[in-house]
Protein backbone atom coordinates (compact mmCIF):
# COMPACT_ATOMS: atom_id res chain seq x y z
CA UNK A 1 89.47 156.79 120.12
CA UNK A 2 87.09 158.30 117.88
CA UNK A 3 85.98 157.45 115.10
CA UNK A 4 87.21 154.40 115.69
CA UNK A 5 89.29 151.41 115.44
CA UNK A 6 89.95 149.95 111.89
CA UNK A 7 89.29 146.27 110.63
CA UNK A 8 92.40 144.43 112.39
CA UNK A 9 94.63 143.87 115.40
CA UNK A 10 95.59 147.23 117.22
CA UNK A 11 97.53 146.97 120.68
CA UNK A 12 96.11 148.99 122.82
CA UNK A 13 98.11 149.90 125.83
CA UNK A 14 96.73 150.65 129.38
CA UNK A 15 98.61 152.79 131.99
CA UNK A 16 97.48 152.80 135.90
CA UNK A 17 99.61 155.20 137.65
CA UNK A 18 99.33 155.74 141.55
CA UNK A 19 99.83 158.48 144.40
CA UNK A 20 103.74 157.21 144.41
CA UNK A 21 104.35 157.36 140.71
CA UNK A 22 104.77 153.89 140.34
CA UNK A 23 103.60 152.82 137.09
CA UNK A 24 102.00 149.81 135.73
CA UNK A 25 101.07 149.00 132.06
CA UNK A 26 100.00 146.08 130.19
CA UNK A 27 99.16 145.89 126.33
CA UNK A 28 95.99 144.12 124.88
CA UNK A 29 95.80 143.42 121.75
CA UNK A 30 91.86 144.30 120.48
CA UNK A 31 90.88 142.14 117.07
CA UNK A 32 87.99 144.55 115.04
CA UNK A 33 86.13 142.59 112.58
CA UNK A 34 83.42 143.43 110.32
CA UNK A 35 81.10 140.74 110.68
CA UNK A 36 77.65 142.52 109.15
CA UNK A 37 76.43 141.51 106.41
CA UNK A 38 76.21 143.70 103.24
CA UNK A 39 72.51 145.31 102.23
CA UNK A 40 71.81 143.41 99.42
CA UNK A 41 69.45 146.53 97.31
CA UNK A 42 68.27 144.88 93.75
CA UNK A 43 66.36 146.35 90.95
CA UNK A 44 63.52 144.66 91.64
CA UNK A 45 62.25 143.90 87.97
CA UNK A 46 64.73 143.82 84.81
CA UNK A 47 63.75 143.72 81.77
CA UNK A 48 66.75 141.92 79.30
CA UNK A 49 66.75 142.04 75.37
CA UNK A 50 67.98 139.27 73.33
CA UNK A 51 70.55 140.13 71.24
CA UNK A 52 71.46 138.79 67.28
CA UNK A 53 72.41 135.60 68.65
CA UNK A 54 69.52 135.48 70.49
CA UNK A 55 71.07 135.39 73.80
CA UNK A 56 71.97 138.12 76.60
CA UNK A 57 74.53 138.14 78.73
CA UNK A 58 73.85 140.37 81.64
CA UNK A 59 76.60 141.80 84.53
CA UNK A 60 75.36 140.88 87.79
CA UNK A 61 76.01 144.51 88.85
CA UNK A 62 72.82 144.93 85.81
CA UNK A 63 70.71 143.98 89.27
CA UNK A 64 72.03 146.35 91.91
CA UNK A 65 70.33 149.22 92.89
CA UNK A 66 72.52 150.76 95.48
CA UNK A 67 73.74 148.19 97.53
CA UNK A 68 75.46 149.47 100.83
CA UNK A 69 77.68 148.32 103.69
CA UNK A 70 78.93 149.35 106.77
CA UNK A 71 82.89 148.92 105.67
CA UNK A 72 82.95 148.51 101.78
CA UNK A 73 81.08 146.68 98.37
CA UNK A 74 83.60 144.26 97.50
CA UNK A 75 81.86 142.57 94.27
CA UNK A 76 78.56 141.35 92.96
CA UNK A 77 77.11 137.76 91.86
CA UNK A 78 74.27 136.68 90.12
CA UNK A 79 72.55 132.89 89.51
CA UNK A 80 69.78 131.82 87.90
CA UNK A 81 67.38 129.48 89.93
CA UNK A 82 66.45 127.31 86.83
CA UNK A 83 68.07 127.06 83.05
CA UNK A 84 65.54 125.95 80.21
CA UNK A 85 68.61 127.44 78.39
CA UNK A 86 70.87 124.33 79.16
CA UNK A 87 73.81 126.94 79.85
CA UNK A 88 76.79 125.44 81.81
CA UNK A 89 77.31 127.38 85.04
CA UNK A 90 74.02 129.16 84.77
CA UNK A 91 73.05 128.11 87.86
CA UNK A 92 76.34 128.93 90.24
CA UNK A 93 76.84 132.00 91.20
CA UNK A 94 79.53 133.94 88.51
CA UNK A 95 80.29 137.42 87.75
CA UNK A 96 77.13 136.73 84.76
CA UNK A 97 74.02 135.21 83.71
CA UNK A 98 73.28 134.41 80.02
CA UNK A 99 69.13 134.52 78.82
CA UNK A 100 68.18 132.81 75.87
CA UNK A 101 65.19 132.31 73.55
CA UNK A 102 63.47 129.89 75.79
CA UNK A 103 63.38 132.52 78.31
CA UNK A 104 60.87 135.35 75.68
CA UNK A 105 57.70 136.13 77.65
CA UNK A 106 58.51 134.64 81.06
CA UNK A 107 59.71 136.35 84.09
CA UNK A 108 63.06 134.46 85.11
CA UNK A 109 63.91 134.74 88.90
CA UNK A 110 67.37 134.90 89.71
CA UNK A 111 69.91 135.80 92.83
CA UNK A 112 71.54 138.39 93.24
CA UNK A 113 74.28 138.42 95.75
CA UNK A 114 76.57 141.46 97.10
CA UNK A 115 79.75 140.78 98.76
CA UNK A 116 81.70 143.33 101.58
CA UNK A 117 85.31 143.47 101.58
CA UNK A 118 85.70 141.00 104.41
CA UNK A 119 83.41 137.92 102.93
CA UNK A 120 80.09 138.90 104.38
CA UNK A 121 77.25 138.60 101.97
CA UNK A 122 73.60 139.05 100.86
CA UNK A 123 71.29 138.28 98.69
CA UNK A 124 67.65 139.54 96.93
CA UNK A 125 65.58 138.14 94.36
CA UNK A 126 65.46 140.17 91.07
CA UNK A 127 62.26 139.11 88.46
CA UNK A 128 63.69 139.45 85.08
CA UNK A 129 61.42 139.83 81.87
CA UNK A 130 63.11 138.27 79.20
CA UNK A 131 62.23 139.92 75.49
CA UNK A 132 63.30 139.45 71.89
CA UNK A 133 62.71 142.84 69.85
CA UNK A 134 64.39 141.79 66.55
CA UNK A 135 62.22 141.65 64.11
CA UNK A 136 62.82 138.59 61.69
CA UNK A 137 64.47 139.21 58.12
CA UNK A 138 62.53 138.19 55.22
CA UNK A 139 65.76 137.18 52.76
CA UNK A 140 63.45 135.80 49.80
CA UNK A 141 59.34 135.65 49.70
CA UNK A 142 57.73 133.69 46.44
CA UNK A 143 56.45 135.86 43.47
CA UNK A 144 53.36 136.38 43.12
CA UNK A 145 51.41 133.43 41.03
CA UNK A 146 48.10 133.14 38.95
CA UNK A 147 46.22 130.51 38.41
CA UNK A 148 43.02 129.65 37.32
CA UNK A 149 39.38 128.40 38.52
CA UNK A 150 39.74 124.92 38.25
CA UNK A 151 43.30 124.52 39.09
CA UNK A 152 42.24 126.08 42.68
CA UNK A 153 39.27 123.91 42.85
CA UNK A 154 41.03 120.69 42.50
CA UNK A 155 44.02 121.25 43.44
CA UNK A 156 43.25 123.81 46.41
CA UNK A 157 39.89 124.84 47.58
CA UNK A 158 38.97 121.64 49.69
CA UNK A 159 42.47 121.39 51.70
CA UNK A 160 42.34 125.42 52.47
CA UNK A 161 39.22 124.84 53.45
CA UNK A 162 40.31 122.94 56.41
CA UNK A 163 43.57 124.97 57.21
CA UNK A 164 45.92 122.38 55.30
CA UNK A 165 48.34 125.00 53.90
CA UNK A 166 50.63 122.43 52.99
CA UNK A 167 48.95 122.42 49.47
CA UNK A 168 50.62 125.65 49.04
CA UNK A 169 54.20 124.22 48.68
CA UNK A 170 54.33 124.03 45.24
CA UNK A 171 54.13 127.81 44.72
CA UNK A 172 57.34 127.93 46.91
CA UNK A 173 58.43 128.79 50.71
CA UNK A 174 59.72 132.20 52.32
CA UNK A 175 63.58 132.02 53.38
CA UNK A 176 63.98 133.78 56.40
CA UNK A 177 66.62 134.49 59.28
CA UNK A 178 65.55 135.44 63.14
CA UNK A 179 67.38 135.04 66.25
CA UNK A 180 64.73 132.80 68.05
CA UNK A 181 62.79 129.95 66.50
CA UNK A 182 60.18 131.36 64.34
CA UNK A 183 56.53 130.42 63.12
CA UNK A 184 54.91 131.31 59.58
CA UNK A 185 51.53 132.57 59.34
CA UNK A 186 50.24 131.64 56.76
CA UNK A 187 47.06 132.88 54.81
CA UNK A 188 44.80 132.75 51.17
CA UNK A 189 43.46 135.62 49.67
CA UNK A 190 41.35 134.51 46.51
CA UNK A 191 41.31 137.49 44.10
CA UNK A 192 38.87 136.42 40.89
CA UNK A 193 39.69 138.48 37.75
C-alpha cells in the first residue's frame, strides 16, 4: 500500500477466493529494512581558531553540510587521520576532535562520518585549516637604556654585528604570555646623541 511499508515486520495477509466462495488465506510476514547508506555531505574546507588555551575543540556536526538519508540522520562522528597533538582518542571516531598549536598553518584532514537511524553509515574527507588569531600579551618590556660609545663598542658592536643578540641580556628580557609557543624578534637601533 502506498506510500509504503515502514522499517519492520508487517504481516501481510493474502486472500484467494473462488467461483464457490470458498476461501483461502495465508499470512506472510514481510521484514523492511533500510539498508542504504546515509549521504555523507561535508563542508569541504574548515577553517578552526585556537582558543586561550590554545586548543579547539570542534563538534563533528562543525563538518556537515546537509547530510541526507533516505529514512533519518541518526548522529555524526568525526576522527582525525594523524595527531602531532598527542591527544588521547583523537584518532577514533567520537562525538569531537580537539586542534592544537602544532596544528597553526597546516591543513589537517580528518573523517567525517554520518550515521542513519538503523546503523548505516558514510563518510567524507573535510581539510581543516588550523589558525591561532590571539595576539600575544606583552606583560612587562625593559625600559629604555643609554649608554655610551665605548660601552657599545666593547661590549656590543662586534657580537650584533653577527646577529648574537644574546649580548643584550643584561639590559633585561620581555615577559610575555601567548597561547602557542612564541618567538622574539629581536632588533638594534643605534641612536647617537
Amino acid at each position: 500500500p502506498a506510500p509504503g511499508l515502514e522499517v519492520g515486520t508487517h504481516n501481510i495477509n493474502y486472500q484467494v477466493e473462488d467461483e464457490c466462495g470458498n476461501i483461502t488465506e495465508i499470512i506472510v510476514p514481510v521484514t523492511v529494512v533500510d539498508d542504504i547508506a546515509p549521504v555523507a555531505i561535508c563542508d569541504q574546507i574548515t577553517e578552526i581558531n585556537l582558543s586561550s588555551d590554545g586548543l579547539a575543540v570542534v563538534n563533528a556536526s562543525v563538518f556537515d553540510d546537509g547530510s541526507i538519508d533516505n529514512c533519518c540522520v541518526d548522529y555524526f562522528v568525526v576522527r582525525r587521520l594523524d595527531d602531532p597533538c598527542g591527544i588521547a582518542g583523537n584518532t577514533s571516531f567520537s562525538e569531537f576532535v580537539t586542534f592544537c598549536c602544532e596544528d597553526v598553518g597546516n591543513t589537517i584532514p580528518v573523517e567525517f562520518r554520518v550515521y542513519d537511524c538503523f546503523g548505516n553509515y558514510n563518510v567524507c574527507e573535510v581539510d581543516v585549516i588550523v589558525a591561532d588569531k590571539l595576539q600575544p600579551i606583552l606583560a612587562t618590556c625593559p625600559g629604555p637604556v643609554t649608554i655610551n660609545c665605548e660601552f657599545y663598542q666593547d661590549e656590543l658592536a662586534a657580537a650584533l654585528s653577527f646577529g648574537d643578540y644574546s649580548v643584550l641580556d643584561i639590559f633585561g628580557e620581555p615577559i610575555f604570555f601567548d597561547n602557542c609557543e612564541t618567538s622574539i624578534t629581536e632588533g638594534v637601533i643605534v641612536n647617537l646623541d
